[in-house]
Protein backbone atom coordinates (compact mmCIF):
# COMPACT_ATOMS: atom_id res chain seq x y z
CA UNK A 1 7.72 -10.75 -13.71
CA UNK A 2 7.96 -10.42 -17.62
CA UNK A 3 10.71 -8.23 -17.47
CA UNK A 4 14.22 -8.16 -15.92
CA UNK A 5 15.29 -5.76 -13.12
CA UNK A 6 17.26 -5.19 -10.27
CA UNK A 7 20.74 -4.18 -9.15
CA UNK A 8 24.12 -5.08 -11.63
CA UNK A 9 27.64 -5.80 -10.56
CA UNK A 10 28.93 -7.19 -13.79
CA UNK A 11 26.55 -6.96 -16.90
CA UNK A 12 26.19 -10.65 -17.31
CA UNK A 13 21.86 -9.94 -17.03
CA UNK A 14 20.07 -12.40 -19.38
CA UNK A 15 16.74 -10.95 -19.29
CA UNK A 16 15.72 -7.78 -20.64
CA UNK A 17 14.91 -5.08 -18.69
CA UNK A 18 15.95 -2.50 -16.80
CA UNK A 19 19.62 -3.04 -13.81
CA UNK A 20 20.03 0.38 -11.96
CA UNK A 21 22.38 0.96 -9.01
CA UNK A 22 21.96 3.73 -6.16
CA UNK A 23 25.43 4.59 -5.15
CA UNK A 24 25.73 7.66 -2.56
CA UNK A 25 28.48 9.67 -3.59
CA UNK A 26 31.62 9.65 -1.43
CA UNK A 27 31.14 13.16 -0.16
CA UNK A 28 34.87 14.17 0.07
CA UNK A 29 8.80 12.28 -23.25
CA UNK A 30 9.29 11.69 -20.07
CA UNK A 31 7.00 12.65 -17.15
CA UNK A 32 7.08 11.65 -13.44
CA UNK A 33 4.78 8.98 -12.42
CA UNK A 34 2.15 9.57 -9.88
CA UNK A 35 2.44 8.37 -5.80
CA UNK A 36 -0.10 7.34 -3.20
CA UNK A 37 -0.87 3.69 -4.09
CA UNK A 38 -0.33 1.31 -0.95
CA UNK A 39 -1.14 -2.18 -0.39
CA UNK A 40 -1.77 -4.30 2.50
CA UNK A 41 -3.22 -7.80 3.45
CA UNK A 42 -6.41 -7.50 6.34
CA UNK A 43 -8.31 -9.60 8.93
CA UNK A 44 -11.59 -8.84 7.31
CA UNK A 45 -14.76 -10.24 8.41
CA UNK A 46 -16.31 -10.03 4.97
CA UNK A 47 -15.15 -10.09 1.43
CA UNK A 48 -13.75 -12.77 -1.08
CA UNK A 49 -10.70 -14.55 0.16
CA UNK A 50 -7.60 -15.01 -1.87
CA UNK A 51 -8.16 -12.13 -3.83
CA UNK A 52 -6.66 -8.89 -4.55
CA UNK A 53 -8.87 -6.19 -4.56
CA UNK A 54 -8.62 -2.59 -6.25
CA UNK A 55 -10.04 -0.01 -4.07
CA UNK A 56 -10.17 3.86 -4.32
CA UNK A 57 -10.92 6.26 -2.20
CA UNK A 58 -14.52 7.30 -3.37
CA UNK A 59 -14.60 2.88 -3.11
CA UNK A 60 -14.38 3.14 0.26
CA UNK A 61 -16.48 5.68 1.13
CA UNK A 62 -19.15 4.50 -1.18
CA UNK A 63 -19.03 0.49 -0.90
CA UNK A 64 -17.94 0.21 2.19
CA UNK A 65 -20.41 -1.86 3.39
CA UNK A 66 -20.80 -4.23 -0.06
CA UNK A 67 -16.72 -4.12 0.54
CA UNK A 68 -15.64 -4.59 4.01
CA UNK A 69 -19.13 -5.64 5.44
CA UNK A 70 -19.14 -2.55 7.78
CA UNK A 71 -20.81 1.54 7.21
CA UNK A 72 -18.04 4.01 6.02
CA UNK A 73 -18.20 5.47 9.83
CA UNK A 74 -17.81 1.89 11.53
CA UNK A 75 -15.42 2.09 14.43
CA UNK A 76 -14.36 -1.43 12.60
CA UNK A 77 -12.91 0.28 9.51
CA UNK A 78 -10.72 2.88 11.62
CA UNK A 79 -7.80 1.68 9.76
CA UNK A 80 -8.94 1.92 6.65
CA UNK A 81 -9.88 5.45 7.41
CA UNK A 82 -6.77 5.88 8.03
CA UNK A 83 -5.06 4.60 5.92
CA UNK A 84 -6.52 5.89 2.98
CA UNK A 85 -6.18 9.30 4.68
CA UNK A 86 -2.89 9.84 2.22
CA UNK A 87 -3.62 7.63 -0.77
CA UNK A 88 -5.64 7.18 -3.87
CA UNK A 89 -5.86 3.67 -4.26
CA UNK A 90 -5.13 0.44 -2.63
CA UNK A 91 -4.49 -3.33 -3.02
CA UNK A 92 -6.27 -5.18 -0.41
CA UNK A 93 -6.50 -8.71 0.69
CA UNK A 94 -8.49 -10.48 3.21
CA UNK A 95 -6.41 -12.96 5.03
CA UNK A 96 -7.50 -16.46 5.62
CA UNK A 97 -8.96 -20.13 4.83
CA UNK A 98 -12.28 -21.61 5.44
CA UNK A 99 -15.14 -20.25 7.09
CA UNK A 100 -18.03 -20.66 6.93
CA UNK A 101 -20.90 -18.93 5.07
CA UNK A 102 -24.17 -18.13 7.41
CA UNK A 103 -27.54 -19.23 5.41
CA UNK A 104 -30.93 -19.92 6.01
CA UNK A 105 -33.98 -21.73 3.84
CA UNK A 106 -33.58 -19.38 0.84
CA UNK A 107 -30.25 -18.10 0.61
CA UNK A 108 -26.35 -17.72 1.46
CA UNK A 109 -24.11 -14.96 2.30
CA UNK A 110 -22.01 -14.33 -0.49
CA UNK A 111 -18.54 -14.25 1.36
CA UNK A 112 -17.66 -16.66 4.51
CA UNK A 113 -17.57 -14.87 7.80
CA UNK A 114 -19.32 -13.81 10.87
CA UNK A 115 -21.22 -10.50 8.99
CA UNK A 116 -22.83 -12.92 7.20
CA UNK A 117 -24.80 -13.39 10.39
CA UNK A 118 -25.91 -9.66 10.23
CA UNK A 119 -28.20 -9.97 7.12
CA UNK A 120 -32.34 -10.46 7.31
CA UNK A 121 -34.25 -11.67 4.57
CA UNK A 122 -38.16 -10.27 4.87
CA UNK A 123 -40.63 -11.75 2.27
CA UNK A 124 -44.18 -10.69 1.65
CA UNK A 125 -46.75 -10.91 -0.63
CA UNK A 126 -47.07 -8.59 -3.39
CA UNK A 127 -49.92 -5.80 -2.74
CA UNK A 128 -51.27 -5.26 -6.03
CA UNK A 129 -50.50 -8.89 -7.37
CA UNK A 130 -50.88 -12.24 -4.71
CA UNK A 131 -49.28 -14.47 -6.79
CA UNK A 132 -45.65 -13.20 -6.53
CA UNK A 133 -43.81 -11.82 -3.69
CA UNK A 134 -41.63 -8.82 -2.33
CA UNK A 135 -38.39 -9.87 -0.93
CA UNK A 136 -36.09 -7.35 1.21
CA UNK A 137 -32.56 -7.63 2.35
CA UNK A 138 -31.55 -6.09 5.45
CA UNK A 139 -27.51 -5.67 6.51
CA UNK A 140 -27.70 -5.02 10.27
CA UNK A 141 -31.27 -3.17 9.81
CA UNK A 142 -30.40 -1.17 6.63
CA UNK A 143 -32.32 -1.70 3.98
CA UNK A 144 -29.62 -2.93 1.19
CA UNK A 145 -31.56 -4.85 -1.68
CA UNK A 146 -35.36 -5.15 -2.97
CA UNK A 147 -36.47 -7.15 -6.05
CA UNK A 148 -40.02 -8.71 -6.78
CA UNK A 149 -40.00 -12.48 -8.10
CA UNK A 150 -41.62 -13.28 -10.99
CA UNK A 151 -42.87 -16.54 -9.55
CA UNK A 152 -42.75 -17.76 -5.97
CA UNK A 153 -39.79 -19.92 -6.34
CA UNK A 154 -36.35 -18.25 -5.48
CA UNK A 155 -35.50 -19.18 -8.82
CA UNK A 156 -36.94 -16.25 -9.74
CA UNK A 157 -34.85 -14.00 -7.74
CA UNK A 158 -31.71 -12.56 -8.78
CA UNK A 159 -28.34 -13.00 -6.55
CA UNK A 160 -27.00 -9.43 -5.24
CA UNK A 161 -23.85 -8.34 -3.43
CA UNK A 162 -24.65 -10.00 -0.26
CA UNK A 163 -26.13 -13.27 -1.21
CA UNK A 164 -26.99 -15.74 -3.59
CA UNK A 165 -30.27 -17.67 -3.45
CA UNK A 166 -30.73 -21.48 -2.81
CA UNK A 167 -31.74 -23.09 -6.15
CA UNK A 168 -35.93 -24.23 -5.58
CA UNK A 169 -37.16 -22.78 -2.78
CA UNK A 170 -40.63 -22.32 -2.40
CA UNK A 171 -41.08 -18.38 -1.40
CA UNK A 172 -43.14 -18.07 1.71
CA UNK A 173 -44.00 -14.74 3.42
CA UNK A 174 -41.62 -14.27 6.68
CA UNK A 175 -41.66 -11.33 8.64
CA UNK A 176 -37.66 -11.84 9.23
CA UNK A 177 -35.42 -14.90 8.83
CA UNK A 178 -31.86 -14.24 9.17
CA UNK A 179 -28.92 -16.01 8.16
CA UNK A 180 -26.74 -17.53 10.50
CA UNK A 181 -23.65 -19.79 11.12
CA UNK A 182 -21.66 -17.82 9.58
CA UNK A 183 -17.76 -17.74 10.74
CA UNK A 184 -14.33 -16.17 9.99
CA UNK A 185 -11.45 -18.19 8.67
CA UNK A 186 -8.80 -19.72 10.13
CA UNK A 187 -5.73 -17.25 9.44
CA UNK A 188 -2.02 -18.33 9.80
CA UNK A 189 1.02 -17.45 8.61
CA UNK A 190 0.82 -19.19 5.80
CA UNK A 191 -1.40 -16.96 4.57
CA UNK A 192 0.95 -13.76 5.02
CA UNK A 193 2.88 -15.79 2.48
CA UNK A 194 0.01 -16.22 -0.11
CA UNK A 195 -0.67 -12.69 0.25
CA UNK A 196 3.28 -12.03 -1.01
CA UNK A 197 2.81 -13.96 -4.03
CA UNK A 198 -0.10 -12.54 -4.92
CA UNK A 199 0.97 -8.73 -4.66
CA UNK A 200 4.54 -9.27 -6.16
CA UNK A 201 2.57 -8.99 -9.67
CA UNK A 202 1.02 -5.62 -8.64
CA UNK A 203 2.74 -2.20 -8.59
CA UNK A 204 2.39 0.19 -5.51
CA UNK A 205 4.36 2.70 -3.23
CA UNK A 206 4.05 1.25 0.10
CA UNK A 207 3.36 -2.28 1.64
CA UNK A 208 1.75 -2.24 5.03
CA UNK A 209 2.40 -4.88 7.73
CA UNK A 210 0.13 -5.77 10.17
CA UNK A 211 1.22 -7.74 12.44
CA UNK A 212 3.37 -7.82 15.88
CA UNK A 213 4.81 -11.52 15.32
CA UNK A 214 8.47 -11.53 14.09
CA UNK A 215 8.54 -14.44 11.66
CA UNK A 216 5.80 -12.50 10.00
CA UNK A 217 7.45 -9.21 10.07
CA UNK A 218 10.68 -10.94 9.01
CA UNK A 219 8.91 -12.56 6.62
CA UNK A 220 7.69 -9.45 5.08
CA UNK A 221 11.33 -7.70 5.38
CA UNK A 222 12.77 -10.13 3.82
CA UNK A 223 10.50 -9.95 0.55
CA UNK A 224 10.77 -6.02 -0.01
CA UNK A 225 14.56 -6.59 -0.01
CA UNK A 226 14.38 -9.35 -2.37
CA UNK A 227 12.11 -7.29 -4.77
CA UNK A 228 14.38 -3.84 -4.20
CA UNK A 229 17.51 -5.81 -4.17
CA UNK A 230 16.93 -8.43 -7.04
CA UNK A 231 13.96 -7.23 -8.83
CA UNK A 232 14.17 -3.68 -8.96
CA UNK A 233 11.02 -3.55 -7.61
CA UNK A 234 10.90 0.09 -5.64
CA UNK A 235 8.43 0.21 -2.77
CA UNK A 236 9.39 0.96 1.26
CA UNK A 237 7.46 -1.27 3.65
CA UNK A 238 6.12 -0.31 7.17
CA UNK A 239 6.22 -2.78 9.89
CA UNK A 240 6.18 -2.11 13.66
CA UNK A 241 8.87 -2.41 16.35
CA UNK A 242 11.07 -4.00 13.45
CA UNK A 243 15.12 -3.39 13.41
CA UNK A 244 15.50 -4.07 9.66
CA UNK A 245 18.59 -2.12 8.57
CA UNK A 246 17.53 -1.23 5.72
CA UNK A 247 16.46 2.18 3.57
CA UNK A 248 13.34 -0.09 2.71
CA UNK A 249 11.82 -0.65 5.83
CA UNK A 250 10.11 1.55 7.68
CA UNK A 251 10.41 1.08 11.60
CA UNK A 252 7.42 2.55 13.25
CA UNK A 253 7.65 3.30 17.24
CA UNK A 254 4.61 4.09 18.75
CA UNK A 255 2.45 1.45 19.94
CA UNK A 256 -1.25 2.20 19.80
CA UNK A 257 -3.12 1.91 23.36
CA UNK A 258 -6.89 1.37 23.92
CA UNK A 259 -9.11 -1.52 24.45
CA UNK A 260 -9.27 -4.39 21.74
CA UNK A 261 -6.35 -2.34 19.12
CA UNK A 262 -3.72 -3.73 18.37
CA UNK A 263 0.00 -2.29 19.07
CA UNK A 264 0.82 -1.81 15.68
CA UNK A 265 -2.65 -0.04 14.17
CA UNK A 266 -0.26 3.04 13.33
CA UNK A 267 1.09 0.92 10.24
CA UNK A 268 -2.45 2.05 8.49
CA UNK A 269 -1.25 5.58 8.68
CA UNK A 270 2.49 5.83 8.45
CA UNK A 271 1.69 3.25 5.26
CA UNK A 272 -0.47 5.55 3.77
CA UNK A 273 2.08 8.44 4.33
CA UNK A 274 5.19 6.25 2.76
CA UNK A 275 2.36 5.52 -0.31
CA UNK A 276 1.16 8.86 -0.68
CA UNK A 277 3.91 11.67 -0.16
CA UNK A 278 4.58 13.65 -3.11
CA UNK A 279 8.36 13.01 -4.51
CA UNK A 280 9.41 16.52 -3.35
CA UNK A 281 8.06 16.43 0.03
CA UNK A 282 9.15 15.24 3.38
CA UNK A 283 6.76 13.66 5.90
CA UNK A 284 9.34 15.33 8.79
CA UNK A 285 6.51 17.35 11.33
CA UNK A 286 3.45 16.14 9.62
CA UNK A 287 0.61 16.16 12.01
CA UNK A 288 -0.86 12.88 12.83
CA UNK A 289 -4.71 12.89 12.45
CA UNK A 290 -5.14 9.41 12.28
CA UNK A 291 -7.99 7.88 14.72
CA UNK A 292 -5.98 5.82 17.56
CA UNK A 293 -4.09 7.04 20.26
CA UNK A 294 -0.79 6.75 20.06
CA UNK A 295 1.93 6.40 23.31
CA UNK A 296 3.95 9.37 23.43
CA UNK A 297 5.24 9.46 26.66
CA UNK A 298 9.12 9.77 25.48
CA UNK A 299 11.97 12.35 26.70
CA UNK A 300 14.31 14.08 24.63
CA UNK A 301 17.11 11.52 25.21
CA UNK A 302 14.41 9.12 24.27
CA UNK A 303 13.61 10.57 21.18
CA UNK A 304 17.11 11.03 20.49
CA UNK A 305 17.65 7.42 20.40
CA UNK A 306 15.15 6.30 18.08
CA UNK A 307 16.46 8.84 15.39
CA UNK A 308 19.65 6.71 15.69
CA UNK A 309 18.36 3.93 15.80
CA UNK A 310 16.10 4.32 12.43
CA UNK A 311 12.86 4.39 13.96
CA UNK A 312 10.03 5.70 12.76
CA UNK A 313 8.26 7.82 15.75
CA UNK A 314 5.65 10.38 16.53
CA UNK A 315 5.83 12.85 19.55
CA UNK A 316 3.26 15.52 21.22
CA UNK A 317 4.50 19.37 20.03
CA UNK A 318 1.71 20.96 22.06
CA UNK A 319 -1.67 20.13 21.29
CA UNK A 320 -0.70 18.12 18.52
CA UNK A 321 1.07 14.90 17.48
CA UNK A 322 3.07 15.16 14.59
CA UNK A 323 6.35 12.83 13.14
CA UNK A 324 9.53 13.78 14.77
CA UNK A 325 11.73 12.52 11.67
CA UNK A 326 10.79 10.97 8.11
CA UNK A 327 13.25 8.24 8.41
CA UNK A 328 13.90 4.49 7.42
CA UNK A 329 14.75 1.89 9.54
CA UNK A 330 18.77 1.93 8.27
CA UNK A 331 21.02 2.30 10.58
CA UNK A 332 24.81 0.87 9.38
CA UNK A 333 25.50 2.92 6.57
CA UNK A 334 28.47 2.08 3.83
CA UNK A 335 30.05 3.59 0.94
CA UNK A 336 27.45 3.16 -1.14
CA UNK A 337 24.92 3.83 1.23
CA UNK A 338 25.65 6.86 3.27
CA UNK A 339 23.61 8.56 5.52
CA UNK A 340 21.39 10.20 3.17
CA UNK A 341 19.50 6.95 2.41
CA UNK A 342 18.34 7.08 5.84
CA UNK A 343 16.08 9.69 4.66
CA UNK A 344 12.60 8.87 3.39
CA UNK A 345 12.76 11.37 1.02
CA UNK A 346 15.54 10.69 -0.10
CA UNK A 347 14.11 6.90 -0.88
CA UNK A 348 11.08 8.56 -2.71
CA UNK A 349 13.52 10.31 -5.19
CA UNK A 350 15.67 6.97 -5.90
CA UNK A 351 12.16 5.16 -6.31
CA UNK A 352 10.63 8.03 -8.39
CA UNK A 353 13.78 7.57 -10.63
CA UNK A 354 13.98 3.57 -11.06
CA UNK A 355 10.13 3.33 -11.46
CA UNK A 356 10.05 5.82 -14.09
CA UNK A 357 12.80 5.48 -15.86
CA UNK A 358 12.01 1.59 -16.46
CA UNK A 359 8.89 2.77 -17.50
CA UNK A 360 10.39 5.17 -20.41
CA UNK A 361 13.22 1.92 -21.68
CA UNK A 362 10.44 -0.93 -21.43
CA UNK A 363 7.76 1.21 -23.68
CA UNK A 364 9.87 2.75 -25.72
CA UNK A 365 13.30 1.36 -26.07
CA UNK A 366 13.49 -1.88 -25.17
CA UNK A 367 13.05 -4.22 -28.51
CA UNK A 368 12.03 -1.07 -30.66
CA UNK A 369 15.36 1.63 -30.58
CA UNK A 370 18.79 0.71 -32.33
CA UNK A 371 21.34 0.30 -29.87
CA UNK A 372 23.54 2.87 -31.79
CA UNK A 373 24.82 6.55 -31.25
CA UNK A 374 21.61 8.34 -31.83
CA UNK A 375 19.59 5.53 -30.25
CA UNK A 376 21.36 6.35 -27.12
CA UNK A 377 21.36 9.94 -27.48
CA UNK A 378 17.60 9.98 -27.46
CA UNK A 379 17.61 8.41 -24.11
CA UNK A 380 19.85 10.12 -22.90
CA UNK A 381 17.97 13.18 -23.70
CA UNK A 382 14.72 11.47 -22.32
CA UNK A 383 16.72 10.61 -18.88
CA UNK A 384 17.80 14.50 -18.77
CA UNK A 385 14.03 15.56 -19.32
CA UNK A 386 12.65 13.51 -16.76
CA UNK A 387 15.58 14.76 -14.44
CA UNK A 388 14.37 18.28 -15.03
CA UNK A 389 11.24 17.95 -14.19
CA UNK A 390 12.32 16.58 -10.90
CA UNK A 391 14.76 19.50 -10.16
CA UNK A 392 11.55 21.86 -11.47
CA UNK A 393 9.91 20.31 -8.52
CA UNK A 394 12.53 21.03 -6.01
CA UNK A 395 12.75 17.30 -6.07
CA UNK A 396 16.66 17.62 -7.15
CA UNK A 397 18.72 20.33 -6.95
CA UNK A 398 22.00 21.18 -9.11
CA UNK A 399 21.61 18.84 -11.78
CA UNK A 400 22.75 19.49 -15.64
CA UNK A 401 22.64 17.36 -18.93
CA UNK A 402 26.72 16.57 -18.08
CA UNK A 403 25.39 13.98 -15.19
CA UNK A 404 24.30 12.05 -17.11
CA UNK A 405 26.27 9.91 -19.80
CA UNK A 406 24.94 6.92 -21.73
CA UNK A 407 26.99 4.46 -23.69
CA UNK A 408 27.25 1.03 -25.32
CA UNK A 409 27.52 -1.89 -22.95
CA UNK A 410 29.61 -4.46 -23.10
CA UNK A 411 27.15 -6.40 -25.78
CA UNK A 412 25.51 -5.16 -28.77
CA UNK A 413 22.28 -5.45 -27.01
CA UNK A 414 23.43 -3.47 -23.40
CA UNK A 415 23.67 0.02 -22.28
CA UNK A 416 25.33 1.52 -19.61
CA UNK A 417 23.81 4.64 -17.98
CA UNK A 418 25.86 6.81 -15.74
CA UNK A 419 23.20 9.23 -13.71
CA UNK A 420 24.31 11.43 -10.80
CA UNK A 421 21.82 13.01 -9.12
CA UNK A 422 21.26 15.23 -5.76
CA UNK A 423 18.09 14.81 -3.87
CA UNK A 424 16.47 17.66 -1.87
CA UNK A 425 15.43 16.99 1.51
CA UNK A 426 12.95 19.18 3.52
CA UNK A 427 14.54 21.59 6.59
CA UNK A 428 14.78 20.12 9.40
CA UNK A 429 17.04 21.94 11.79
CA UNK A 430 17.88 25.65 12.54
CA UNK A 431 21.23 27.05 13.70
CA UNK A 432 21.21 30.48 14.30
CA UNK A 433 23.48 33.33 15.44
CA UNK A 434 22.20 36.17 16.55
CA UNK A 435 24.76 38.81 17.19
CA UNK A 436 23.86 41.97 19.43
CA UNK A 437 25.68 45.10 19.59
């Protein structure tokens, strides 16, 4: 990363950038950047491998097939669906190495994989002209490309989303020749790995796991503690049936049941949740509406449990499933972390904060602002505005210019900010006395 950031003990940092600590109290122009972008590496059967790839929404609902190889209403893209049930955008990478491309005499699929096998080149003569030809693509039946050639060579054809033409290929009229051979690559854990690297450049809310094997969920909790921990990097990850201990992991519960799912396909939702809840909002009784079914077979003493034991979990309130508490998977709390950093709200404030604040000192202060008393007065006074907004939305509660106090560090180049701030979590329980006369 170009820029320093992360947690301080003693200011000894050499880079520049941004060192903020999140202590919980012992209990004895600035503008608030936007949520809901998630990120999360896939066994796709179609797509380029080794790449990161920026989708949206209306992305996914448009290109899904050009994208993921599969209609928008696939039963394949389920997860997708729901994942991008709570989000705007997402980072997504198809896992993998090899493969194999299906072809046939004129052309090749564009990505390796076994959809590849789904596409049907027709060629015909052209009615009104002999001498050239019409050639069709067809992706599982659907008609998805048509072009003319201005010769009969397919060196006259142009290469599309789906394939690219072998060079000198005499064109002759076919009623249907698909393409075939094609095959998935090899995926290992390796390749979890490769996926890390390539994301830690990105910026996003929420990192999705999607896998049951524990070196890979280890793997994964281990690098979102490195990047909150060291790098200041502020994003929660979800992972399934994972005891991390920590306010950055998200522990989800529920295994998903039905034939050919795997356990931990509620990581698509719960990721896009984490990505895409609003700052002043709690995810505490949301109503699942995600698209596989959940087990939910758990009693009170049962449900009990997990809440201690920093799970994530969903239970049945009548006809509908919803999430019984909008926790993190920590569990051993200390003096600096109490029990309110159990709470994923609480989380979204302190990430809210560290994102957006480093965003207002790298752009604006950082190599450009004298490190003198009205240099530090005017971020103070940004720090305070952004911290008003976020009590404006209910985010914060109680907070005045006084909490916050900025001074010189112990360099010429360092300052030392001093922020104290309350977060406000959503209602959760009732106690109530009712008294009859």
């Amino acid at each position: 990363m170009a820029l320093g950031g992360g947690t301080w003990l003693v200011q000894n940092k050499i880079l520049p950038g941004t060192y903020i600590n999140f202590i919980s109290v012992n209990r004895a122009t600035a503008t608030l950047s936007d949520r809901g972008v998630a990120t999360m590496p896939l066994p796709l059967d179609w797509g380029p491998l080794d790449t990161v790839v920026e989708v949206t929404t209306g992305d996914l609902q448009k290109n899904s097939l050009k994208l993921f190889g599969y209609d928008y209403t696939a039963p394949e893209l389920s997860g997708l669906r729901d994942l991008f049930k709570n989000i705007r955008k997402a980072y997504l990478y198809r896992l993998g190495a090899g493969g194999v491309k299906a072809t046939n005499t004129y052309a090749n699929a564009k990505y390796e994989g076994v959809r590849g096998n789904s596409i049907q080149i027709v060629i015909a003569e052209n009615v009104d002209n002999p001498a050239v030809f019409d050639v069709t693509v067809f992706f599982d039946g659907a008609l998805i490309h048509r072009q003319t050639a201005a010769g009969t060579s397919t060196d006259q054809l142009t290469d599309n989303d789906y394939i690219t033409w072998k060079p000198g290929v005499q064109l002759v009229a076919t009623a249907g020749m698909p393409l075939q051979g094609g095959s998935d690559p090899t995926i290992t854990n390796g390749d979890y790995q490769t996926y890390l690297d390539r994301i830690e450049a990105y910026a996003f809310h929420a990192l999705g796991c999607p896998s049951n094997n524990t070196a890979i969920k280890g793997l994964f909790t281990a690098f979102t503690k490195r990047m909150r921990d060291e790098q200041g990097v502020k994003f929660q990850c979800v992972t399934y049936d994972n005891a991390a201990d920590h306010e950055g992991v998200v522990n989800v519960m529920n295994k998903a049941i039905g034939t050919n799912v795997e356990p931990w396909a509620a990581v698509y939702w719960v990721t896009g949740v984490i990505a895409g809840t609003a700052v002043n909002k709690s995810a505490l009784n949301k109503v699942y509406d995600g698209e596989f079914e959940l087990e939910l077979e758990f009693t009170q003493s049962q449900l009990e449990k997990a809440i201690l034991g920093g799970k994530f979990a969903f239970h049945r309130v009548g006809s509908d499933v919803r999430v019984l508490s909008d926790i993190n998977s920590l569990v051993n709390t200390t003096l600096e972390k109490g029990d309110v950093f159990k709470e994923n709200q609480t989380i979204r404030v302190i990430d809210q904060i560290a994102n957006d604040i480093a965003v207002i000192f790298n752009s604006k202060y950082l190599g450009i602002v004298p490190n003198d008393k009205d240099g530090r007065i005017s971020l103070w006074s940004d720090i305070v505005k952004h911290h008003e907004l976020l009590q404006t939305i209910r985010a914060i509660e109680n907070f005045s210019g006084d909490d916050v106090k900025v001074s010189q560090g112990e360099t010429k180049r360092a300052v030392v900010v001093e922020d104290h701030v309350t977060p406000v979590n959503a209602m959760a329980q009732l106690y109530m006395a009712v008294y009859i006369s």
